[in-house]
N, C-alpha and C. Protein backbone atom coordinates (compact mmCIF):
# COMPACT_ATOMS: atom_id res chain seq x y z
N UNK A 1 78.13 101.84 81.56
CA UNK A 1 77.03 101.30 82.32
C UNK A 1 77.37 99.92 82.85
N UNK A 2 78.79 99.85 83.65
CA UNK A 2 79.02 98.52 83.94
C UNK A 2 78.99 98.41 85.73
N UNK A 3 78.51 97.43 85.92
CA UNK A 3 78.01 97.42 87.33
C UNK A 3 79.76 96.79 87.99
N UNK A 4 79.99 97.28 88.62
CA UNK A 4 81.76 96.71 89.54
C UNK A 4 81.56 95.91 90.77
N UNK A 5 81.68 94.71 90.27
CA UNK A 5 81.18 93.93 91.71
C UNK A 5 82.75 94.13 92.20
N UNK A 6 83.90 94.22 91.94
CA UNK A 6 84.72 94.13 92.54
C UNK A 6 85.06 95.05 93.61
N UNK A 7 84.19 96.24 93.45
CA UNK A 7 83.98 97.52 93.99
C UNK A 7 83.14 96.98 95.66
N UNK A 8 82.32 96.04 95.32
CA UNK A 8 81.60 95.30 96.54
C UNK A 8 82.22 94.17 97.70
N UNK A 9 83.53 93.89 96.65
CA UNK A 9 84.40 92.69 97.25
C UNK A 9 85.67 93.16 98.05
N UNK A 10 86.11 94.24 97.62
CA UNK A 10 86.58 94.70 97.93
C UNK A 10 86.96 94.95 99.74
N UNK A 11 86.04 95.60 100.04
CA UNK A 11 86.24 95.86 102.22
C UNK A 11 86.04 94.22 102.28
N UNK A 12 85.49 93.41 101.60
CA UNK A 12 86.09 91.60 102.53
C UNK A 12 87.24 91.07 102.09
N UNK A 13 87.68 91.13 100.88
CA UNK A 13 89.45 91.78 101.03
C UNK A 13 90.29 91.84 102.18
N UNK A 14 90.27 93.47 102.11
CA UNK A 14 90.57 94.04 102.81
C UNK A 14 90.57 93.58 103.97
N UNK A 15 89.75 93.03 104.67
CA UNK A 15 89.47 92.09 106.23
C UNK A 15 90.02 91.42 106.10
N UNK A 16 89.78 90.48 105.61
CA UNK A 16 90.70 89.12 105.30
C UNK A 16 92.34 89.83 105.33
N UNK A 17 92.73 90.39 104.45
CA UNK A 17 93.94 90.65 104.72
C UNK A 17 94.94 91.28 105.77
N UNK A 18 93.95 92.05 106.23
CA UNK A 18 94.15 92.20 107.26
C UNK A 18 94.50 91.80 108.97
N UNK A 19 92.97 90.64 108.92
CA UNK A 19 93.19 89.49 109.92
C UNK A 19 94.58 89.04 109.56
N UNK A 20 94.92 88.62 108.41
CA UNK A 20 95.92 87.87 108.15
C UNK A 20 97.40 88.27 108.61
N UNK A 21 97.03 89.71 108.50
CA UNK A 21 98.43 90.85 108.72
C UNK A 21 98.53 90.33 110.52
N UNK A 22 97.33 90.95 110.84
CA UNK A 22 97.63 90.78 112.51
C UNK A 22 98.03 89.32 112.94
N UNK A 23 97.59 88.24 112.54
CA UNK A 23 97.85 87.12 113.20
C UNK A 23 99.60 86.98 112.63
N UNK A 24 99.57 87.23 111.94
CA UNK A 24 101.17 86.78 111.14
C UNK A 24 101.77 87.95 112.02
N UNK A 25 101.69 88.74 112.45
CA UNK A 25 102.29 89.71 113.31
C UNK A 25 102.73 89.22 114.56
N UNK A 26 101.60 88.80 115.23
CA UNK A 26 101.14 88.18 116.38
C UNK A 26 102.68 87.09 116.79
N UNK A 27 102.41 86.10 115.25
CA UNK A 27 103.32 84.93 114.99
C UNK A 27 104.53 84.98 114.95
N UNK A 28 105.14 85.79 113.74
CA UNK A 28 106.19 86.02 113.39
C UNK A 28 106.98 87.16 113.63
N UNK A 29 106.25 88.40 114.56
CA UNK A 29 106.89 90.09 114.82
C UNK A 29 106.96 90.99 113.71
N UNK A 30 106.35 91.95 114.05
CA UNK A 30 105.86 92.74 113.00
C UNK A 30 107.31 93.04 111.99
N UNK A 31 108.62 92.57 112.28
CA UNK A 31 109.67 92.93 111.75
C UNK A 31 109.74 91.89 110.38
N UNK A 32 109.29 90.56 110.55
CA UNK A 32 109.31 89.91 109.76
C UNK A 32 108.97 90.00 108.05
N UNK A 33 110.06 89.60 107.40
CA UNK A 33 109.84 89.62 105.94
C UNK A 33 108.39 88.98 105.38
N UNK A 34 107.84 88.35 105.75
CA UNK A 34 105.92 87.73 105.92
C UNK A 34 105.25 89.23 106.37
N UNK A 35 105.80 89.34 107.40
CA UNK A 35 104.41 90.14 107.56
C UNK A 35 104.76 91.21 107.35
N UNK A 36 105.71 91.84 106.49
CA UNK A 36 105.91 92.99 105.89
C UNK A 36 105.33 93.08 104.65
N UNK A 37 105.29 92.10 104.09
CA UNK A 37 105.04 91.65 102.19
C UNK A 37 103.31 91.80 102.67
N UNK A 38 102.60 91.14 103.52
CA UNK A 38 101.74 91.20 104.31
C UNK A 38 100.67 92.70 103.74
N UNK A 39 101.83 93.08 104.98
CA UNK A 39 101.54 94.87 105.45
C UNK A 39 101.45 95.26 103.76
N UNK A 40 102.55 95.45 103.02
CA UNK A 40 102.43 96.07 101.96
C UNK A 40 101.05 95.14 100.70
N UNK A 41 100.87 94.54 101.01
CA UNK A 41 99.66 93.99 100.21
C UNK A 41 98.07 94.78 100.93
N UNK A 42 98.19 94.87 102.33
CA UNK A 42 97.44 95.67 102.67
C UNK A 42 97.00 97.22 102.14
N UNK A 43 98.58 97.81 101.87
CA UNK A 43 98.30 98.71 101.74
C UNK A 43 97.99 99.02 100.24
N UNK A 44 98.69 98.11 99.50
CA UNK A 44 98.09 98.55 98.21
C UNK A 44 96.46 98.12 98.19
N UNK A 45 95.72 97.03 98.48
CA UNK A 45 94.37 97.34 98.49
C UNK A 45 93.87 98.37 99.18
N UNK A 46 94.01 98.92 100.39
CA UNK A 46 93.10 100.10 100.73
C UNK A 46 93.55 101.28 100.20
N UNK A 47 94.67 101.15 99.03
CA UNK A 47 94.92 102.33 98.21
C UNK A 47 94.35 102.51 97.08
N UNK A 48 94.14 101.16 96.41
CA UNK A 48 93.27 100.79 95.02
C UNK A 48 91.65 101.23 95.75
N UNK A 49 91.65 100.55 96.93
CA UNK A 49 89.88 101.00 97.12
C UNK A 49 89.48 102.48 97.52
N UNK A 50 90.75 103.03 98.17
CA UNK A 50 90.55 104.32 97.99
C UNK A 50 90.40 105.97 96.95
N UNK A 51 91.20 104.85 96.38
CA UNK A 51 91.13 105.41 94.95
C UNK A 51 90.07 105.63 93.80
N UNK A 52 89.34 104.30 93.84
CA UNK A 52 88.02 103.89 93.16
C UNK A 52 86.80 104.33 94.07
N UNK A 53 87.03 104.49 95.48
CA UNK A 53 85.94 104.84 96.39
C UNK A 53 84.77 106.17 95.66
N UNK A 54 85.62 106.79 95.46
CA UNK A 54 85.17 108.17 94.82
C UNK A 54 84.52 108.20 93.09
N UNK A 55 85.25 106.95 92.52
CA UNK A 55 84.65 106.66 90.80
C UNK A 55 83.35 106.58 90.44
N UNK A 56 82.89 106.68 89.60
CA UNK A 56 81.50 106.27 89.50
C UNK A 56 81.38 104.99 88.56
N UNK A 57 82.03 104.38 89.52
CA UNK A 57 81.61 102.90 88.66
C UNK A 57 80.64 101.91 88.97
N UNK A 58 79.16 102.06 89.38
CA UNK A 58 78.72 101.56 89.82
C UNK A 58 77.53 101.67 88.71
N UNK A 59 77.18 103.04 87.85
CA UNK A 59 76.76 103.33 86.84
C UNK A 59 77.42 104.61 86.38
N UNK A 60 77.60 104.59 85.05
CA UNK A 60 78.42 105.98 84.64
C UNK A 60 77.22 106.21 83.85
């Protein structure tokens, strides 16, 4: 019965990291060792949130 705020924080995350991906893209070319480490930080959050999307952790 534990309420997951992280479950709520999560998609502004995700934005944020995202913005971050594109501008560093923008900056440095998507080839860059930044905005690759970037990219892959991206993807592990919308893999963790995809993952938990479906949990019932909001009340079990």
């Amino acid at each position: 019965m534990l309420f997951d705020i992280d479950k709520y924080k999560r998609p502004y995350e995700i934005e944020r990291v995202r913005t971050k991906l594109i501008n560093t893209g923008m900056k440095l070319g998507l080839n860059h060792p930044i905005t690759i480490k970037i990219s892959q930080d991206l993807d592990k959050l919308l893999n963790e949130y995809s993952a938990n999307k479906g949990s019932k952790s909001f009340y079990n």
